[in-house]
PDB file of N, CA and C in Angstrom:
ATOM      1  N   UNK A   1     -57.829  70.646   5.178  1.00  0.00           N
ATOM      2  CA  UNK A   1     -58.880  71.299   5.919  1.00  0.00           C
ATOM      3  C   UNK A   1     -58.918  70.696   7.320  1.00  0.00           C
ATOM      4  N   UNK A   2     -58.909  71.257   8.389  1.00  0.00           N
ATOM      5  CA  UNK A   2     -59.468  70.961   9.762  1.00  0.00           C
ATOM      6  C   UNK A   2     -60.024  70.462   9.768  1.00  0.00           C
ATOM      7  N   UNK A   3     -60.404  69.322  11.041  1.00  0.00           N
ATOM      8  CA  UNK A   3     -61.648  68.914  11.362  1.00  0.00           C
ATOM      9  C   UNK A   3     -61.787  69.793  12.604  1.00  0.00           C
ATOM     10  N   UNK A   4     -63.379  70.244  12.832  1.00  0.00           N
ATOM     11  CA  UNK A   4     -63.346  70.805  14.115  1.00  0.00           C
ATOM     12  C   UNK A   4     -63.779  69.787  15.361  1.00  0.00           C
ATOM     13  N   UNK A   5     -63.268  70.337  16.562  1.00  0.00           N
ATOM     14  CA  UNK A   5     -63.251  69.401  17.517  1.00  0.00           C
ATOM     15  C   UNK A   5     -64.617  69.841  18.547  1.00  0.00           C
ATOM     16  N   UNK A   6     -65.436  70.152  18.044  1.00  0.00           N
ATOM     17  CA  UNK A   6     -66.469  70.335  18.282  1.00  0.00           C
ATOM     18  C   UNK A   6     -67.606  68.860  18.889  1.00  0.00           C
ATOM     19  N   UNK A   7     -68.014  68.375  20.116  1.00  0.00           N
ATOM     20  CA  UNK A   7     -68.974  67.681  20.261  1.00  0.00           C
ATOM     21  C   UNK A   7     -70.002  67.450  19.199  1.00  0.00           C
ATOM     22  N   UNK A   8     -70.035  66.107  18.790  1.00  0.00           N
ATOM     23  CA  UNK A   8     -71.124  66.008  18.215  1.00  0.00           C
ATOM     24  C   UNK A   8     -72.828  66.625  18.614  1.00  0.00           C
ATOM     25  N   UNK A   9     -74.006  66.627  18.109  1.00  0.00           N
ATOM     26  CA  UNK A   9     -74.982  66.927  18.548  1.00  0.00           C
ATOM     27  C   UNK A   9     -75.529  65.535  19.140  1.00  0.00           C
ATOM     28  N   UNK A  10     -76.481  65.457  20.354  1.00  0.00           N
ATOM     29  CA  UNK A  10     -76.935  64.782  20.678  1.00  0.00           C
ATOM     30  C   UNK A  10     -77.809  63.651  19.849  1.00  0.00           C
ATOM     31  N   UNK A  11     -77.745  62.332  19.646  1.00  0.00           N
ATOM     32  CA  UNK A  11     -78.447  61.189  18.651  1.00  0.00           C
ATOM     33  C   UNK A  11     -77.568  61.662  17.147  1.00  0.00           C
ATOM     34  N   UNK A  12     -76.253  62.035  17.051  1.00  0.00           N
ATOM     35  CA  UNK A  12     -75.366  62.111  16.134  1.00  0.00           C
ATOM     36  C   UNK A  12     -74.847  61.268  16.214  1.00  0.00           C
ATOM     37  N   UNK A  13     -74.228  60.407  15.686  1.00  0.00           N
ATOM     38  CA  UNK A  13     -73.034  58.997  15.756  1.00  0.00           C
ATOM     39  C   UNK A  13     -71.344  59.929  14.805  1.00  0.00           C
ATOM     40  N   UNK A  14     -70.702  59.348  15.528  1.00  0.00           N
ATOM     41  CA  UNK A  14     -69.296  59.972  15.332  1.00  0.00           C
ATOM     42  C   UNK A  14     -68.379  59.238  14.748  1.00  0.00           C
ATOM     43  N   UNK A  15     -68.328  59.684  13.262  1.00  0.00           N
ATOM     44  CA  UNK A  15     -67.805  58.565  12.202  1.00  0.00           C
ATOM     45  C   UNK A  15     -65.955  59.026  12.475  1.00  0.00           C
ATOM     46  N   UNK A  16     -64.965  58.417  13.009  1.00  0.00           N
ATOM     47  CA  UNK A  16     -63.849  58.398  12.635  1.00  0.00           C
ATOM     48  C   UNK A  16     -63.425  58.719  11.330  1.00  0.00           C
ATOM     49  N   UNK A  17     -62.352  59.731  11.398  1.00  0.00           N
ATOM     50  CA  UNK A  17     -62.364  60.535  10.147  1.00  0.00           C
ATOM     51  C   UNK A  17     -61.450  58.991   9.052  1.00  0.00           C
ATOM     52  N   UNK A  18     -60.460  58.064  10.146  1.00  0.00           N
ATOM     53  CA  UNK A  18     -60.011  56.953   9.184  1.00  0.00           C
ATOM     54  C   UNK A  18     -61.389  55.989   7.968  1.00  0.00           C
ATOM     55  N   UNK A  19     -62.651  56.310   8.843  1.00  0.00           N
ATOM     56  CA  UNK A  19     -63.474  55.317   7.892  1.00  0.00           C
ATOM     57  C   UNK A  19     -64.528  55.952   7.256  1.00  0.00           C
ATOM     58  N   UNK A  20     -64.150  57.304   6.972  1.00  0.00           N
ATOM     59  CA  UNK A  20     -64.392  57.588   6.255  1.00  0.00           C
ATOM     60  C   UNK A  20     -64.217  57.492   4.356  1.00  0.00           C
ATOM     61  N   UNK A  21     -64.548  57.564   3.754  1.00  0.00           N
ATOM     62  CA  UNK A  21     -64.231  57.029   2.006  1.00  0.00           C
ATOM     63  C   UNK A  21     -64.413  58.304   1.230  1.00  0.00           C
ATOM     64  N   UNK A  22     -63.767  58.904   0.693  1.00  0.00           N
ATOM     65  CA  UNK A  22     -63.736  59.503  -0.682  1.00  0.00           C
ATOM     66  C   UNK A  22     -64.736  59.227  -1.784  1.00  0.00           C
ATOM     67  N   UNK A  23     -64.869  57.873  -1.807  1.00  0.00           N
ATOM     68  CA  UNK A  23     -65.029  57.341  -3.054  1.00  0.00           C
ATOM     69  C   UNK A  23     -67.019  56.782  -2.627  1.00  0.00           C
ATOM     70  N   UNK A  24     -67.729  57.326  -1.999  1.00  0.00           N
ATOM     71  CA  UNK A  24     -69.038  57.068  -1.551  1.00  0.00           C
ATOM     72  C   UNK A  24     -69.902  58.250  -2.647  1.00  0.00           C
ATOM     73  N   UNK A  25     -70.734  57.204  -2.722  1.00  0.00           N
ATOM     74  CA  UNK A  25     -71.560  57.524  -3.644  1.00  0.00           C
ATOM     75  C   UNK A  25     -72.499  58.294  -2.780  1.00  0.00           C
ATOM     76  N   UNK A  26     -73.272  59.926  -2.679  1.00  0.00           N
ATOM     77  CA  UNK A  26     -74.439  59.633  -2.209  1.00  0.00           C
ATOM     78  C   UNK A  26     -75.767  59.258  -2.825  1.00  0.00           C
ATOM     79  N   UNK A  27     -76.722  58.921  -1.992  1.00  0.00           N
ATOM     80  CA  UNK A  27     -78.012  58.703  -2.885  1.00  0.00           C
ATOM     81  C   UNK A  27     -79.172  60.175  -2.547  1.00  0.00           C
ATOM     82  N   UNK A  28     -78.866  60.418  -3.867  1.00  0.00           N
ATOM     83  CA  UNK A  28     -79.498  61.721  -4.147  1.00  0.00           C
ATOM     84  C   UNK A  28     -80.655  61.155  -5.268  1.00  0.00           C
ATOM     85  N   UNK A  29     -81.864  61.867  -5.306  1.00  0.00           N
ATOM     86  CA  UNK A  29     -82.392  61.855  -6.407  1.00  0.00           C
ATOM     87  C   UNK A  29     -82.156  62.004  -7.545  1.00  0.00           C
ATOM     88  N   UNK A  30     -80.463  62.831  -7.660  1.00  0.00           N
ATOM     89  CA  UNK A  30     -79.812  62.453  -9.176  1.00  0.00           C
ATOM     90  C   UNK A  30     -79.315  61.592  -9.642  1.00  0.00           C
ATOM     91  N   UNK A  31     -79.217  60.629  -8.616  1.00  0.00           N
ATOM     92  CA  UNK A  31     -78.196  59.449  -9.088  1.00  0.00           C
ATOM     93  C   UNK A  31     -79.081  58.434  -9.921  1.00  0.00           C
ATOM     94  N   UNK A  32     -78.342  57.802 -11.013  1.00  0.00           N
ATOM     95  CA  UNK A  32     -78.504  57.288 -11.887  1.00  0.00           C
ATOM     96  C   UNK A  32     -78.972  55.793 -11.002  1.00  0.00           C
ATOM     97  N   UNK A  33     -80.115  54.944 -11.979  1.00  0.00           N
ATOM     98  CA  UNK A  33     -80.289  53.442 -11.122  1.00  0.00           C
ATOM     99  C   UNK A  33     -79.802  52.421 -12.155  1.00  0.00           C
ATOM    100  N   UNK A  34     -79.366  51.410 -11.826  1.00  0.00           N
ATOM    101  CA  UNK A  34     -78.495  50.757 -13.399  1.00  0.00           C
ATOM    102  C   UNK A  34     -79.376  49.983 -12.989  1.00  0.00           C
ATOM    103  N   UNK A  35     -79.741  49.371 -13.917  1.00  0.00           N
ATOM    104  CA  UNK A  35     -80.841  47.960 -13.833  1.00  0.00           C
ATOM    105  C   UNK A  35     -80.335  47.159 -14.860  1.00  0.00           C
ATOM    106  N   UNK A  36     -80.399  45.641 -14.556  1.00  0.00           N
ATOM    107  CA  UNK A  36     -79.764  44.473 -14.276  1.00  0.00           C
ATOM    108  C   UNK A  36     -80.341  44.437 -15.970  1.00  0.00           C
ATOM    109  N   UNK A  37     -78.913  43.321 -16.814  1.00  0.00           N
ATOM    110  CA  UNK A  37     -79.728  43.777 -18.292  1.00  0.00           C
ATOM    111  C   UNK A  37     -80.169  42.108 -18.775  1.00  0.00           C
ATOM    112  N   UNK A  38     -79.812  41.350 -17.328  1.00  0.00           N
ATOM    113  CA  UNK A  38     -80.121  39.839 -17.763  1.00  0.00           C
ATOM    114  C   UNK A  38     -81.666  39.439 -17.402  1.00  0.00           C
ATOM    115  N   UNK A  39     -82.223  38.721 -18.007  1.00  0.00           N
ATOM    116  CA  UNK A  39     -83.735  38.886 -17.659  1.00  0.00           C
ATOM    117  C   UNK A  39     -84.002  37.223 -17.077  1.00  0.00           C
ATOM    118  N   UNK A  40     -84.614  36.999 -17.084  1.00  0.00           N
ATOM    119  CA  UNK A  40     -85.179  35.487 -16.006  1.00  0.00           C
ATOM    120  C   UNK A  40     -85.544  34.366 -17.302  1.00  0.00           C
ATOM    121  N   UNK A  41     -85.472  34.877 -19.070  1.00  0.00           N
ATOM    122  CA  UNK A  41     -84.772  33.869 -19.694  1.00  0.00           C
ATOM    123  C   UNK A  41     -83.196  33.254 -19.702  1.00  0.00           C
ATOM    124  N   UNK A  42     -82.675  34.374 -19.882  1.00  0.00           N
ATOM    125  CA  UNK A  42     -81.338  34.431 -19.955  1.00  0.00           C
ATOM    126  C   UNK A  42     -80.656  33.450 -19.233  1.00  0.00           C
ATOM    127  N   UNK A  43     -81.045  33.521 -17.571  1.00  0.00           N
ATOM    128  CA  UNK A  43     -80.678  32.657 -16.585  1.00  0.00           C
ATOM    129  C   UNK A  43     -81.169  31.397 -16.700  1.00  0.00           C
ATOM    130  N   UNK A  44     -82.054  31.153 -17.858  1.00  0.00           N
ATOM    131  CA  UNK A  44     -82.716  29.462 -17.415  1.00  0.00           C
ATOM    132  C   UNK A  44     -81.871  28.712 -18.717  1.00  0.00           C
ATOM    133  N   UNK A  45     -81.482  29.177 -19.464  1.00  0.00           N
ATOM    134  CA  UNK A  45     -80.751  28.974 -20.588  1.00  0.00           C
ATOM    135  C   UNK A  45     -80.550  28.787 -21.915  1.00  0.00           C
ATOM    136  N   UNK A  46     -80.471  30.382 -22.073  1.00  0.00           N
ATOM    137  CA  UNK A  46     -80.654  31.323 -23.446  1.00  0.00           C
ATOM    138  C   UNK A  46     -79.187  31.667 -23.549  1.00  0.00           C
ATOM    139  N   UNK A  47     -78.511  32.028 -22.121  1.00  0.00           N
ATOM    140  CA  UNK A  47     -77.452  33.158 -22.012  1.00  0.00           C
ATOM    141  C   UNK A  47     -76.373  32.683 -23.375  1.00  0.00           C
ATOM    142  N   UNK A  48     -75.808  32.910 -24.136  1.00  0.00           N
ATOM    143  CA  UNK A  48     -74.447  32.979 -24.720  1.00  0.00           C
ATOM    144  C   UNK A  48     -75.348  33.261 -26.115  1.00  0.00           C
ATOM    145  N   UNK A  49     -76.363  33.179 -26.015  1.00  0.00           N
ATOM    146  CA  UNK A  49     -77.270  33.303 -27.487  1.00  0.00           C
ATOM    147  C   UNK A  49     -77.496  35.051 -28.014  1.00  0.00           C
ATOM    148  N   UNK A  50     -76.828  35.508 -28.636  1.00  0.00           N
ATOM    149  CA  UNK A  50     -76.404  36.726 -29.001  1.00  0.00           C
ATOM    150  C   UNK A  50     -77.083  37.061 -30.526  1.00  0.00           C
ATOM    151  N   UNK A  51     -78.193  37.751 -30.676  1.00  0.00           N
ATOM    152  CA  UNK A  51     -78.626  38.293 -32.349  1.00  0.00           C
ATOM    153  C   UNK A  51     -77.953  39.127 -32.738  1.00  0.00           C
ATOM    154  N   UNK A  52     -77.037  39.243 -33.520  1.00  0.00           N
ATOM    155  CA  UNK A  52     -75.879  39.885 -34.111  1.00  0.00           C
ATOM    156  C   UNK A  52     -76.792  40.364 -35.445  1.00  0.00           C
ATOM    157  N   UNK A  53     -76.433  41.915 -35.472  1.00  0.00           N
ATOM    158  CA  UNK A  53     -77.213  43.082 -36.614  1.00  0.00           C
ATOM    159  C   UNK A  53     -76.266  42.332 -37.701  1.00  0.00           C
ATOM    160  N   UNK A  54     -77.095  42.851 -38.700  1.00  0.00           N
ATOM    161  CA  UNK A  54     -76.187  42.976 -40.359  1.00  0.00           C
ATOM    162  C   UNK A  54     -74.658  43.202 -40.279  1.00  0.00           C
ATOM    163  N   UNK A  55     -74.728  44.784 -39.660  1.00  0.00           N
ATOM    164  CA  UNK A  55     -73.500  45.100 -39.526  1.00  0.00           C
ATOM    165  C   UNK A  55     -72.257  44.539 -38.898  1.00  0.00           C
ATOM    166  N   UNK A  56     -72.843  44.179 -37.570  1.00  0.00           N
ATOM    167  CA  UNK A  56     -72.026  43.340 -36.853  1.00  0.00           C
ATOM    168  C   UNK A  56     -71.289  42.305 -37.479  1.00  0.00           C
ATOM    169  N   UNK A  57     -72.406  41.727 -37.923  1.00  0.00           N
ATOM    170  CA  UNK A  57     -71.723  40.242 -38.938  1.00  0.00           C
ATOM    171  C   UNK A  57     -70.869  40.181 -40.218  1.00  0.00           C
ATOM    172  N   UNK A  58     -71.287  41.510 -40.750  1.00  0.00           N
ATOM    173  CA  UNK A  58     -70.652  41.755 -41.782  1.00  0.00           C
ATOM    174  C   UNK A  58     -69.296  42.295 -41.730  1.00  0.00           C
ATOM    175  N   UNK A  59     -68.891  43.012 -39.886  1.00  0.00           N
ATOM    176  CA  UNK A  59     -67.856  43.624 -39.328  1.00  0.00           C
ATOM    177  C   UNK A  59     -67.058  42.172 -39.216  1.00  0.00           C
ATOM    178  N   UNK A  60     -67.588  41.001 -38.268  1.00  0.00           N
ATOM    179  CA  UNK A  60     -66.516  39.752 -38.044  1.00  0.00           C
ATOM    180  C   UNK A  60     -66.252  39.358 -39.180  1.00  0.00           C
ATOM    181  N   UNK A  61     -66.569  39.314 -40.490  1.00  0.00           N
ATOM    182  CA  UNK A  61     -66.024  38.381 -41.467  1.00  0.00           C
ATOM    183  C   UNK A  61     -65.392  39.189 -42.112  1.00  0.00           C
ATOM    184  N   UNK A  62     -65.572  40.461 -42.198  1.00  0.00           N
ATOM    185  CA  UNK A  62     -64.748  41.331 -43.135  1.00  0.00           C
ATOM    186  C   UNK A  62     -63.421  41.886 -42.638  1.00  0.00           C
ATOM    187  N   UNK A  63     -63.553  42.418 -41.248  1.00  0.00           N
ATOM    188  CA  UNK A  63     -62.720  42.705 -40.478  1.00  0.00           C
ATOM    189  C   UNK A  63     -60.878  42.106 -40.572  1.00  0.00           C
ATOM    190  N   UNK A  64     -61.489  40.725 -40.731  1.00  0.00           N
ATOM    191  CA  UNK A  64     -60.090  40.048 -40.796  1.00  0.00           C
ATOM    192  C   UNK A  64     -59.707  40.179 -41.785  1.00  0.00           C
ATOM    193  N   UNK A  65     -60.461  39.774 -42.439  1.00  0.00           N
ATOM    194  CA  UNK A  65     -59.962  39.869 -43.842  1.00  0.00           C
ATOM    195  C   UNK A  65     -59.044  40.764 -44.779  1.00  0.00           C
ATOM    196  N   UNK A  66     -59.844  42.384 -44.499  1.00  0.00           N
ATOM    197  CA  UNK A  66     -59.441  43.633 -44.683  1.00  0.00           C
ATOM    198  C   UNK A  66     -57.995  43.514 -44.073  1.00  0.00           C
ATOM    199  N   UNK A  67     -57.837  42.840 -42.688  1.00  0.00           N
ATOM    200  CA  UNK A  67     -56.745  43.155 -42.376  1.00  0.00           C
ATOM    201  C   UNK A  67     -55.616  42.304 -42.676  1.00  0.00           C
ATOM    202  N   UNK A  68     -56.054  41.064 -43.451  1.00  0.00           N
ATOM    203  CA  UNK A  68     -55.023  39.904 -43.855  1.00  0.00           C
ATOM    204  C   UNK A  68     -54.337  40.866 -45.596  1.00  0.00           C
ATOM    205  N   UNK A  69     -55.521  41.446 -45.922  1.00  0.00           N
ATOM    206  CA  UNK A  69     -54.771  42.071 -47.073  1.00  0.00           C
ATOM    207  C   UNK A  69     -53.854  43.210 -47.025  1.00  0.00           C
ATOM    208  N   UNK A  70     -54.032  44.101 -45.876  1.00  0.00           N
ATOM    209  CA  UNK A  70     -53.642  45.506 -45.545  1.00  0.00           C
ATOM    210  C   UNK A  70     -53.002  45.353 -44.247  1.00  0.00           C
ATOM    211  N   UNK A  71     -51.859  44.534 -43.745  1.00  0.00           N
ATOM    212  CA  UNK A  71     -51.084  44.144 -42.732  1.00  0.00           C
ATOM    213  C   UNK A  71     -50.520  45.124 -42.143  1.00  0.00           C
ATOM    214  N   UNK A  72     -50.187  46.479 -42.874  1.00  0.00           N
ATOM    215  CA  UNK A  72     -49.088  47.721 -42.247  1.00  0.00           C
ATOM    216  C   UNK A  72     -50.543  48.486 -41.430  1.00  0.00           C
ATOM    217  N   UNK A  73     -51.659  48.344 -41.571  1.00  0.00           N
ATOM    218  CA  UNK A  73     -52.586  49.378 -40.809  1.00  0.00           C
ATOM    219  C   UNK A  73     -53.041  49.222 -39.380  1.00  0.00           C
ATOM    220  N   UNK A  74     -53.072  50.264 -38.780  1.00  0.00           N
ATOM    221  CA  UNK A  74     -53.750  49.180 -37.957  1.00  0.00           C
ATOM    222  C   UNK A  74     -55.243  49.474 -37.558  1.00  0.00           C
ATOM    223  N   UNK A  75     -55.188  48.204 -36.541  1.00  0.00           N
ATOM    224  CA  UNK A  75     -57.058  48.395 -36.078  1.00  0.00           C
ATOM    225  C   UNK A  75     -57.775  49.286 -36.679  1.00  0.00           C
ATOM    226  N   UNK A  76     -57.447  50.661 -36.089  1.00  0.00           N
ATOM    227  CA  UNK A  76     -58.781  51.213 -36.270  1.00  0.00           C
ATOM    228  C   UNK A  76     -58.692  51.891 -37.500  1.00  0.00           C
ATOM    229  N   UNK A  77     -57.281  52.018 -38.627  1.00  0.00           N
ATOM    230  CA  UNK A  77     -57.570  52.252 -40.162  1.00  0.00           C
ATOM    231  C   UNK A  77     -58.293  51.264 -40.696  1.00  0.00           C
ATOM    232  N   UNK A  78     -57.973  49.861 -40.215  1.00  0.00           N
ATOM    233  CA  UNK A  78     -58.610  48.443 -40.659  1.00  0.00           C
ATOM    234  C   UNK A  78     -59.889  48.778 -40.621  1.00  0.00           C
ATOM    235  N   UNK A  79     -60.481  49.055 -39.543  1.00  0.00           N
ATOM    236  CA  UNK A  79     -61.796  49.105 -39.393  1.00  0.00           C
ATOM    237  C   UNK A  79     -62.690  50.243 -39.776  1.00  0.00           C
ATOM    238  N   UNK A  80     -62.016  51.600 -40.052  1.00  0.00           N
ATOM    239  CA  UNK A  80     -62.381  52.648 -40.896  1.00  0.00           C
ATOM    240  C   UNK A  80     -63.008  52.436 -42.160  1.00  0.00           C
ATOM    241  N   UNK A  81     -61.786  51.302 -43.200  1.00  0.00           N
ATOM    242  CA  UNK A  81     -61.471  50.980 -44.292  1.00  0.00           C
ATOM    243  C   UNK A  81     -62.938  49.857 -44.501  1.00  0.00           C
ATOM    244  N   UNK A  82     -63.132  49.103 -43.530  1.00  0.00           N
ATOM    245  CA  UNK A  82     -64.198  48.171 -43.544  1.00  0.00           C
ATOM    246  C   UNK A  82     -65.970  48.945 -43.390  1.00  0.00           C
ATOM    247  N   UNK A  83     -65.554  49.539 -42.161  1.00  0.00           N
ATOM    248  CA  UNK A  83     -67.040  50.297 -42.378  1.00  0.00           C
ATOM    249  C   UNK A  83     -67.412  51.479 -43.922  1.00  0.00           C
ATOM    250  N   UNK A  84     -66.421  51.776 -44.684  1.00  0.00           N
ATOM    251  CA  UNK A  84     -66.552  52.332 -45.905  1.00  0.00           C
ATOM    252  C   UNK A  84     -67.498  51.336 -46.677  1.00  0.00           C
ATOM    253  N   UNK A  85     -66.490  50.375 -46.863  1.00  0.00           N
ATOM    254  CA  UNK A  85     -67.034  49.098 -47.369  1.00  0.00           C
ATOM    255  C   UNK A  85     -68.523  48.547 -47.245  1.00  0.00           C
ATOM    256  N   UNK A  86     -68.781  48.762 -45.819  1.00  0.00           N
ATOM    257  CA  UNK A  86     -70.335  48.607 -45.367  1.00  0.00           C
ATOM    258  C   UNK A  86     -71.180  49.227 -45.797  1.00  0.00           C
ATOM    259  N   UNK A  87     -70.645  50.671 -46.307  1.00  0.00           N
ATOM    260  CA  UNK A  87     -71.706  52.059 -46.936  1.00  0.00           C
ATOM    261  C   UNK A  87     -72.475  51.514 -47.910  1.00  0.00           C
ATOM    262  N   UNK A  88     -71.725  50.423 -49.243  1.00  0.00           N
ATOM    263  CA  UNK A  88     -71.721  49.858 -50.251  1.00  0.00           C
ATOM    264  C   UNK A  88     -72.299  48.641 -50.036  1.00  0.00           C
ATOM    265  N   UNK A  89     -72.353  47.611 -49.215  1.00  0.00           N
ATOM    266  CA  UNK A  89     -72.370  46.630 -49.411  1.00  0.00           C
ATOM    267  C   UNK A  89     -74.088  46.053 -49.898  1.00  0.00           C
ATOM    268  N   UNK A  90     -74.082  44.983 -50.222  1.00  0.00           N
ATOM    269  CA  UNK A  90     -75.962  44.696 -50.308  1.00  0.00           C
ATOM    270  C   UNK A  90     -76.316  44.211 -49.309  1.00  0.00           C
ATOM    271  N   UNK A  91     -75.474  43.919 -47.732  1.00  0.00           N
ATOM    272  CA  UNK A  91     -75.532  43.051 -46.561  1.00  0.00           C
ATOM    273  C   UNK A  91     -76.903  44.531 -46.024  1.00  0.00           C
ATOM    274  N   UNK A  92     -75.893  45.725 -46.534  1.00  0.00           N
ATOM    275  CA  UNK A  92     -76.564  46.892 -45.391  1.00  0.00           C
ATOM    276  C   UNK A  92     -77.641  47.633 -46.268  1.00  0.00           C
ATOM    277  N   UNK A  93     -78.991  47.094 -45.245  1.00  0.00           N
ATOM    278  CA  UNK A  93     -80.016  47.695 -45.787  1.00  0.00           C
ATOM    279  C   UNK A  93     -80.483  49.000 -45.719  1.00  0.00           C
ATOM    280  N   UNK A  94     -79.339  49.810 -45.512  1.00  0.00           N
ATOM    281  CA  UNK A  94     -79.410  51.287 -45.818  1.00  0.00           C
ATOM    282  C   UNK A  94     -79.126  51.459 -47.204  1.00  0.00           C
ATOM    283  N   UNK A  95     -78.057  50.805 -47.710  1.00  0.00           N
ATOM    284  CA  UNK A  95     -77.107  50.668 -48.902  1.00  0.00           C
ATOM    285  C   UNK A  95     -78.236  51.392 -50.011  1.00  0.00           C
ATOM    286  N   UNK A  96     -77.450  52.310 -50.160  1.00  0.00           N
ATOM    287  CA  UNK A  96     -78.162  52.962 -51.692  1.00  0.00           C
ATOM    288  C   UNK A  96     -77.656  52.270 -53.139  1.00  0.00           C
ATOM    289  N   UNK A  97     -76.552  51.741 -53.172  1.00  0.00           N
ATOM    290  CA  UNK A  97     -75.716  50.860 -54.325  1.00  0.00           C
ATOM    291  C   UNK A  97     -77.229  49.177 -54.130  1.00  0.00           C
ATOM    292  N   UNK A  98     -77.475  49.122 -55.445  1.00  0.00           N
ATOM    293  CA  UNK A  98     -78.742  48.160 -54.957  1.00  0.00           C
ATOM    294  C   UNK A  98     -77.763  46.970 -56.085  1.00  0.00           C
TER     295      UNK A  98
END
């Protein structure tokens, strides 16, 4: 596309088309605001302290395991095969098997 060589309007500033960016975000009222997810404990020193769900925990110990027995699968059959396992387990307090 052209640029036209048209004078800017008067109290316009004349951005060189080199510094210009592609990649600029504008700020529109649609744009999303990400807010910061560390809080002013975290920073005084909480940070590495992580509450890990049922599941989670029940994912690190089983995980390997599943996969020390079932070596030809990979990852994500491993981990298919494990969350089945979770449906059942008494860890998960959804578990209908009591």
């Amino acid at each position: 596309m052209a640029r036209d060589n048209k004078p800017a309007a008067p109290g316009v500033p004349v951005i060189p088309k080199s510094a210009k960016s592609s990649k600029v975000v504008k700020n529109t009222k649609h744009s999303k605001v990400v807010k910061s997810t560390k809080s002013s404990k975290s920073a005084k020193g909480t940070a590495g302290i992580v509450k890990m769900s049922p599941y989670n925990k029940f994912m690190k110990v089983h995980l390997p395991l599943f996969k020390a027995k079932n070596p030809g699968l990979s990852h994500k059959e491993a981990f298919v095969g494990v969350a089945k396992e979770w449906a059942k387990a008494p860890e998960n307090p959804k578990s209908l098997v009591a």
